[in-house]
Protein backbone atom coordinates (compact mmCIF):
# COMPACT_ATOMS: atom_id res chain seq x y z
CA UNK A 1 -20.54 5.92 -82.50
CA UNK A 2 -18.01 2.98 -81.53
CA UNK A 3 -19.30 -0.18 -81.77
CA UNK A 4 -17.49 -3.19 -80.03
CA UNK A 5 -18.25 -6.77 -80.27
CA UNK A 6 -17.11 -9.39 -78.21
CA UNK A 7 -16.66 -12.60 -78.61
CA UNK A 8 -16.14 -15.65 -75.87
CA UNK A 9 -16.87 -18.81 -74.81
CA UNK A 10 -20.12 -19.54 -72.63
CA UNK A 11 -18.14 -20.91 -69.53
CA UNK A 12 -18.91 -19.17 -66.62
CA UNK A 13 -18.18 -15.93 -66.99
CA UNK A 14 -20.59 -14.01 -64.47
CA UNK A 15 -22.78 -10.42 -64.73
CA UNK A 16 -20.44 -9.19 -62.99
CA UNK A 17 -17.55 -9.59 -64.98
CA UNK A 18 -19.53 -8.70 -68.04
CA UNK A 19 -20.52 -5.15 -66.81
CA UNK A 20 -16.66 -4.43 -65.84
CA UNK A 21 -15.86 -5.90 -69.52
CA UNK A 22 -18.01 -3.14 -70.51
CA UNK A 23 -17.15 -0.70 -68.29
CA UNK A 24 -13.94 -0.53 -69.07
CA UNK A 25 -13.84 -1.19 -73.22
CA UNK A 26 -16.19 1.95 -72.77
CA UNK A 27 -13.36 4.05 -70.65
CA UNK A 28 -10.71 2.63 -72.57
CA UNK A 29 -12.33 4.28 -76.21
CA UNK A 30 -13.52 7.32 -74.22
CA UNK A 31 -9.80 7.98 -72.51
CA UNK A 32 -7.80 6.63 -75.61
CA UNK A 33 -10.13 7.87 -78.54
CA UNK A 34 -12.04 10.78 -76.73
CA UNK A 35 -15.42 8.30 -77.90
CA UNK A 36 -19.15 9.73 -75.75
CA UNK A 37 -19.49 7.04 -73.38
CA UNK A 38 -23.39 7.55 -74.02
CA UNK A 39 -22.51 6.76 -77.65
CA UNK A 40 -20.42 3.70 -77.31
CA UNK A 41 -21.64 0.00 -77.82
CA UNK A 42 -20.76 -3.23 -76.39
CA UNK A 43 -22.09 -6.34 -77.45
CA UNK A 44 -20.86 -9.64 -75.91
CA UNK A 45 -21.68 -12.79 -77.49
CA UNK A 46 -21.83 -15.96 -75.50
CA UNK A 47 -20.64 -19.33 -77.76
CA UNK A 48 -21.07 -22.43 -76.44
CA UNK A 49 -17.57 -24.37 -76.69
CA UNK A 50 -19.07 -26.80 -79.14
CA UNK A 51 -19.33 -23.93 -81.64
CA UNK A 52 -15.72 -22.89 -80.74
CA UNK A 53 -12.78 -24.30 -82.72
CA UNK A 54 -9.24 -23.55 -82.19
CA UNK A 55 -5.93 -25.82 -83.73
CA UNK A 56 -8.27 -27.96 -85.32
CA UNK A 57 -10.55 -29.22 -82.57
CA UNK A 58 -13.47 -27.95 -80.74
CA UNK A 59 -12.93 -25.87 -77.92
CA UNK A 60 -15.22 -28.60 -75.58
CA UNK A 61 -13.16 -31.63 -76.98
CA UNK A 62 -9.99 -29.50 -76.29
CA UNK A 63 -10.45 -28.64 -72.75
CA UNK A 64 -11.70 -32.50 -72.00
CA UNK A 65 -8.35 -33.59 -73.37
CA UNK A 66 -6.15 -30.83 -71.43
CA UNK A 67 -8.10 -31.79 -68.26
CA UNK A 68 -7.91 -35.26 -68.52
CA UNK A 69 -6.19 -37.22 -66.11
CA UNK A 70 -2.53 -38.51 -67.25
């Protein structure tokens, strides 16, 4: 039984692009690994960007400062 967890920021990704996220990590095992597709699970969890750090800095206070005007 493969279980997969995911892991991204809460920024807008849609339903959409979740169920093809899932769709095909759950092809990918069953082509790849020969995994059941029926006994495969995905779990994505959804952090905000203020929980998110990366080189030192939150993610939020990151983007801000990449974004910002020069």
């Amino acid at each position: 039984m493969p279980f997969v967890h995911v892991r991204i920021t809460r920024d807008g990704t849609s339903q959409a692009q979740k169920r093809q996220l899932v769709r095909e990590i759950t092809d990918t095992l069953e082509r790849v690994l020969g995994k059941q597709p029926d006994l495969t699970h995905i779990v994505i969890d959804e952090i905000d960007t203020d929980n998110w750090g990366h080189g030192g800095e939150l993610v939020t206070e990151r983007r801000a400062r990449e974004t910002a005007p020069r």
